[in-house]
C-alpha atoms as a PDB file:
ATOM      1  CA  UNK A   1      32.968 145.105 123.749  1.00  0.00           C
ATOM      2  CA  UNK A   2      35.162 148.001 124.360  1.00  0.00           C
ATOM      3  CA  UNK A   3      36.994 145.869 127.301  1.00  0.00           C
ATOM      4  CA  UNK A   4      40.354 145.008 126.036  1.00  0.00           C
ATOM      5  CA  UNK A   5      41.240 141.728 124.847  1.00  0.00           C
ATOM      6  CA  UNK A   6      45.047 141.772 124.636  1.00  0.00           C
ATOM      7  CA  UNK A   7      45.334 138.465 122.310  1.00  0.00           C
ATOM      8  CA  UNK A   8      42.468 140.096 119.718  1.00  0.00           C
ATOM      9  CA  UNK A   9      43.640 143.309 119.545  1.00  0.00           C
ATOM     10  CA  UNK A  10      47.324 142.705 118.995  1.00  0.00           C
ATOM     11  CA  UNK A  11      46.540 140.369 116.288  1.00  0.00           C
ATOM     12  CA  UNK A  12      44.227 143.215 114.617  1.00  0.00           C
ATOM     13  CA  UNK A  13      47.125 145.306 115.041  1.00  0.00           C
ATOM     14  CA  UNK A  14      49.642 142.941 113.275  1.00  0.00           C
ATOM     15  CA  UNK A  15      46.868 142.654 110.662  1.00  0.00           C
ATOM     16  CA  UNK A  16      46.371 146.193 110.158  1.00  0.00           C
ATOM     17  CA  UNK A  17      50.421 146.616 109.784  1.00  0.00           C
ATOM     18  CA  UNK A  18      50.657 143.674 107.253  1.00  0.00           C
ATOM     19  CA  UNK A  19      47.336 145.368 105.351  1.00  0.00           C
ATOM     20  CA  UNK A  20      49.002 149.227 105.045  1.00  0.00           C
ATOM     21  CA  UNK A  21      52.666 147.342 103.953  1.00  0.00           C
ATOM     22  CA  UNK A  22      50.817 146.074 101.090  1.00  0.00           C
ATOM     23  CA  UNK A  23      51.442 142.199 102.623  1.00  0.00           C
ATOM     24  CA  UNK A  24      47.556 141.557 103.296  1.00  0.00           C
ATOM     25  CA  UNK A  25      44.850 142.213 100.787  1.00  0.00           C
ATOM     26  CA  UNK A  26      41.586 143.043 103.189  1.00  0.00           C
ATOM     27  CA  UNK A  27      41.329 145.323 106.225  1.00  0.00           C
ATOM     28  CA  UNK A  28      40.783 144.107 109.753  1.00  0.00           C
ATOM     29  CA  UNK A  29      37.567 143.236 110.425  1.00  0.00           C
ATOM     30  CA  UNK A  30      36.462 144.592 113.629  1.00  0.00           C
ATOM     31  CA  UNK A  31      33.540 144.833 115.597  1.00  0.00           C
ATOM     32  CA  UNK A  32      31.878 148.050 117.401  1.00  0.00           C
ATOM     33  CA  UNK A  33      34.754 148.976 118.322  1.00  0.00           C
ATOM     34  CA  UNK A  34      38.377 149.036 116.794  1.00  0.00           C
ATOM     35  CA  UNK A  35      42.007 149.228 118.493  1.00  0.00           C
ATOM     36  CA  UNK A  36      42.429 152.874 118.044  1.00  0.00           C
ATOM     37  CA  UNK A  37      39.521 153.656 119.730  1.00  0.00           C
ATOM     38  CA  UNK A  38      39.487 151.330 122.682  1.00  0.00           C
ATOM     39  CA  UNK A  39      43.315 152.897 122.855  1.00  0.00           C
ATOM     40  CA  UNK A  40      41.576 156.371 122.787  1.00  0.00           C
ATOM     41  CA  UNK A  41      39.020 156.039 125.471  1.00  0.00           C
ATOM     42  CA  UNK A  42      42.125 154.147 127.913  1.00  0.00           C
ATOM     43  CA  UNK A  43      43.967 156.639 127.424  1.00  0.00           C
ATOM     44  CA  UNK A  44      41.227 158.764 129.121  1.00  0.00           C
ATOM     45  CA  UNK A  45      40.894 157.051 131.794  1.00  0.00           C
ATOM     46  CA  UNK A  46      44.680 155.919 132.582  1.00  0.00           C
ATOM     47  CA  UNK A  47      45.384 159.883 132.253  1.00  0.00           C
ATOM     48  CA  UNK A  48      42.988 160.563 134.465  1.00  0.00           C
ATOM     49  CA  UNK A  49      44.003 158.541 136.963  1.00  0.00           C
ATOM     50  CA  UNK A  50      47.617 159.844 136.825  1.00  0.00           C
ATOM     51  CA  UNK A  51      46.388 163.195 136.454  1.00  0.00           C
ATOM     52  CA  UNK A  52      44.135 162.739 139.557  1.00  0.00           C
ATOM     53  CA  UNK A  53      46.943 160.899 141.570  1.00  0.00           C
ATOM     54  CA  UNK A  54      49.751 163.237 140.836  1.00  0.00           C
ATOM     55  CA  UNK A  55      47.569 166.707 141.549  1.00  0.00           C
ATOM     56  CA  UNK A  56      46.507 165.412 145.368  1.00  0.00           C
ATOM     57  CA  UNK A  57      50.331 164.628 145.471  1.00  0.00           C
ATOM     58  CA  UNK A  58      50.816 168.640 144.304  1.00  0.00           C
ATOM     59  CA  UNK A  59      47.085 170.005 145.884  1.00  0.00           C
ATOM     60  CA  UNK A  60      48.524 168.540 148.946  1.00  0.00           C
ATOM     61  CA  UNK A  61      52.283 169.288 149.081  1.00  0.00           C
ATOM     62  CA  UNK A  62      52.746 170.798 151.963  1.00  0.00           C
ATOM     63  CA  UNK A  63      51.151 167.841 154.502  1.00  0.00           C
ATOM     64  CA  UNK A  64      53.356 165.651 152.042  1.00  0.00           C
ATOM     65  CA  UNK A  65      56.713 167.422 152.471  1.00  0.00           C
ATOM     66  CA  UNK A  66      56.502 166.306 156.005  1.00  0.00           C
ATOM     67  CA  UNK A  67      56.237 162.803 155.148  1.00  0.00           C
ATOM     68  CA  UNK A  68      58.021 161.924 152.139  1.00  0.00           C
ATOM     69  CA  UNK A  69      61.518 163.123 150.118  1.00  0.00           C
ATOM     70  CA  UNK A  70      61.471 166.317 147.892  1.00  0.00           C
ATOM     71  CA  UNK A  71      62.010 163.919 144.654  1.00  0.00           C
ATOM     72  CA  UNK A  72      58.841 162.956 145.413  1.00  0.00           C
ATOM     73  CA  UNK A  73      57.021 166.119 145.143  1.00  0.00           C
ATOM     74  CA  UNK A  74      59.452 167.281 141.689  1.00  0.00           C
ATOM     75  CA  UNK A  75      58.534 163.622 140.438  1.00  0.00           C
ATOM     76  CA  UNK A  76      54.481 164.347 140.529  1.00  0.00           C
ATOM     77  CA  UNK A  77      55.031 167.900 139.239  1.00  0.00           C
ATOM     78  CA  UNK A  78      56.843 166.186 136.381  1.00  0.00           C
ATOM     79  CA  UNK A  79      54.379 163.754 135.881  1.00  0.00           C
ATOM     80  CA  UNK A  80      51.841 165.980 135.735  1.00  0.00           C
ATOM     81  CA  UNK A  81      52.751 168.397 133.633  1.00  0.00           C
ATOM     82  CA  UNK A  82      53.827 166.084 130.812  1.00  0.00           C
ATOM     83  CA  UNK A  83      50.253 164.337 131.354  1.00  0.00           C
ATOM     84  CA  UNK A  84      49.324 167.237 130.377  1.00  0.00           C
ATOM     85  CA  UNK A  85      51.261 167.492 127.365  1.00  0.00           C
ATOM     86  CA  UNK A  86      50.510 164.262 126.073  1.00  0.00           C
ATOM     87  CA  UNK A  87      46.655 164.467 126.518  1.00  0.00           C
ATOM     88  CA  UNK A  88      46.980 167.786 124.571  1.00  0.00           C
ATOM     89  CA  UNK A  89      48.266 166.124 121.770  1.00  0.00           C
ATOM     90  CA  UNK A  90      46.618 163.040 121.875  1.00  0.00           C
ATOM     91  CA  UNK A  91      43.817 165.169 121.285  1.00  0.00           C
ATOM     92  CA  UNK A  92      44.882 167.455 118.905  1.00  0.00           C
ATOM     93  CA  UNK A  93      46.690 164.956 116.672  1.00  0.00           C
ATOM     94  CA  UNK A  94      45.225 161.363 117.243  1.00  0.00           C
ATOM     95  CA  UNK A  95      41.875 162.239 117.927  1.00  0.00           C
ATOM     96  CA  UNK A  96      41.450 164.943 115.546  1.00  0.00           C
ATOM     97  CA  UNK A  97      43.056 162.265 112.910  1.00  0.00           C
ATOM     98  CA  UNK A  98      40.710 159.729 113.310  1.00  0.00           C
ATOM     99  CA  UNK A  99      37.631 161.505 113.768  1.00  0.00           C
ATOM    100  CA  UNK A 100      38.131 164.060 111.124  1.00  0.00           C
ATOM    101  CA  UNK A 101      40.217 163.362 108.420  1.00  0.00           C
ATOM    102  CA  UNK A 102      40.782 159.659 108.106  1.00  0.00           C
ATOM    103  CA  UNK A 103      40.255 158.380 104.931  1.00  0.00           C
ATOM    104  CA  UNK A 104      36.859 157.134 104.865  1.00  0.00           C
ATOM    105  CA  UNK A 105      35.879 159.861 107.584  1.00  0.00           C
ATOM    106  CA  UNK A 106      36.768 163.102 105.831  1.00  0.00           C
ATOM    107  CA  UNK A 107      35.381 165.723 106.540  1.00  0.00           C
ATOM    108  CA  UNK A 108      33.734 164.052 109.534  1.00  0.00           C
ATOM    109  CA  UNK A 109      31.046 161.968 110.703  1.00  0.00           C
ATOM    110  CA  UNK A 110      28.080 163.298 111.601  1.00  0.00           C
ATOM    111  CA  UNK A 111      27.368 160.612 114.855  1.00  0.00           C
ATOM    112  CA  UNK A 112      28.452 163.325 117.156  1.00  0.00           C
ATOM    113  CA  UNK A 113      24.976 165.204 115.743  1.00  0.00           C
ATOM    114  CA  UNK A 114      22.437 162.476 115.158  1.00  0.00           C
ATOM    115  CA  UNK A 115      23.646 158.804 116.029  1.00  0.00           C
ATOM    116  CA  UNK A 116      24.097 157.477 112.669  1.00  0.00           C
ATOM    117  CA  UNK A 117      26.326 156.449 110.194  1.00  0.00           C
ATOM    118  CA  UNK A 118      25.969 155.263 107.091  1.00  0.00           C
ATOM    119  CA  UNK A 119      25.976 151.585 105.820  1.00  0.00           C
ATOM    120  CA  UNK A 120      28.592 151.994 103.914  1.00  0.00           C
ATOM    121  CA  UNK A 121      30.683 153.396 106.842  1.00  0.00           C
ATOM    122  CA  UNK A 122      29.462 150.476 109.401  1.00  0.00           C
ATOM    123  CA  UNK A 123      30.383 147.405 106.457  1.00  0.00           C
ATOM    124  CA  UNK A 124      33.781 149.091 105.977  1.00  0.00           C
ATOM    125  CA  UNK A 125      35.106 150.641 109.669  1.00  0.00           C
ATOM    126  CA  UNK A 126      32.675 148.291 111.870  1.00  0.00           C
ATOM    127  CA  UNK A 127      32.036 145.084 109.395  1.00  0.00           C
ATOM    128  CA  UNK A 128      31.689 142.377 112.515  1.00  0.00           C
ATOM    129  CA  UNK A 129      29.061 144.584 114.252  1.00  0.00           C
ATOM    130  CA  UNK A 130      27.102 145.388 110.710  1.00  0.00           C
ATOM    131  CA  UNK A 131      26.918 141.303 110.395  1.00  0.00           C
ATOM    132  CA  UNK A 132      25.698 140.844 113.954  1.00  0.00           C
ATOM    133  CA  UNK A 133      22.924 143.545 113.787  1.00  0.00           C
ATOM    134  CA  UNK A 134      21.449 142.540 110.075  1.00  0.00           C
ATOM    135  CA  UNK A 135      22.335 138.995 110.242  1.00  0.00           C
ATOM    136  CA  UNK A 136      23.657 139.789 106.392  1.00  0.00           C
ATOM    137  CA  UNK A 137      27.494 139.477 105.166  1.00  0.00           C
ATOM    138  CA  UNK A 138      29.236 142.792 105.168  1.00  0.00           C
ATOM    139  CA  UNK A 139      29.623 143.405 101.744  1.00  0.00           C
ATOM    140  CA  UNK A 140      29.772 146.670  99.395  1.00  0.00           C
ATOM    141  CA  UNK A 141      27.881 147.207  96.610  1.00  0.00           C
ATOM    142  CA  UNK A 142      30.948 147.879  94.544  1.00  0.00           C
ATOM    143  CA  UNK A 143      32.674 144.315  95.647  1.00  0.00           C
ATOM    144  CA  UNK A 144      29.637 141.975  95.112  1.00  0.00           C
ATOM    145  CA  UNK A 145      29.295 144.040  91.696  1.00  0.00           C
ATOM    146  CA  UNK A 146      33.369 142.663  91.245  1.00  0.00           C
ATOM    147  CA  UNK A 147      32.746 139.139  92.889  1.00  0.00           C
ATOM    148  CA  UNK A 148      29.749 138.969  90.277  1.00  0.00           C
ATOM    149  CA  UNK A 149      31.940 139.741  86.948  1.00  0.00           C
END
């Protein structure tokens, strides 16, 4: 599921930096969805809301001025702007990373166009959700070829 699970995901994390320091052999294995992109879509919707709550603060800044301090007003424009900012490059960098030029991923998938990926892809990105759909052990040809020599 795409909810969070704090415990889960921070070990997958921990995992992942132990695997690219050399210190763990295999990859995480994750289900349909991985840490980066259950990051990626909360990050949507926790910019959102700040985005949301700080431009009422600024759409309605005059009725506000009334009511609260200055700071107040400076503070959502601030806010808002580096929202702004960050979602930017969130999406030019992180997104744009991982969707397009990832190892594994380069030069992109083609899910966006028709709903698929390959086998291949789904045993080594998504190897928890591969097993639960076919009911078979997420393997590669080129490591059961290994395991059998």
């Amino acid at each position: 599921a795409i909810l969070p699970r704090p415990i889960q995901d921070l070990k997958e994390v921990w995992h992942l930096i132990l695997y690219t320091l050399g210190k763990r052999p295999d990859h995480p294995r994750t289900g349909r969805y991985d840490f980066f992109e259950k990051f990626e879509y909360f990050a949507v919707v926790w910019g959102t809301m700040v985005m949301v709550a700080s431009g009422l603060v600024l759409w309605f800044a005059d009725e506000l001025f009334r009511l609260v301090p200055l700071w107040v007003l400076d503070v959502a424009k601030i806010v808002h702007r580096w929202e702004a900012v960050l979602a930017i490059l969130s999406i030019a960098i992180w997104h744009t990373y991982h969707v397009h030029f990832k190892p594994g991923v380069f030069p992109g998938l083609t899910v966006w166009w028709n709903g698929r990926v390959t086998r291949e892809y789904m045993i080594k990105h998504h190897p928890l959700e591969y097993e639960e759909i076919t009911g078979r052990p997420a393997v590669l040809v080129e490591e059961r070829e290994e395991v059998q020599s």
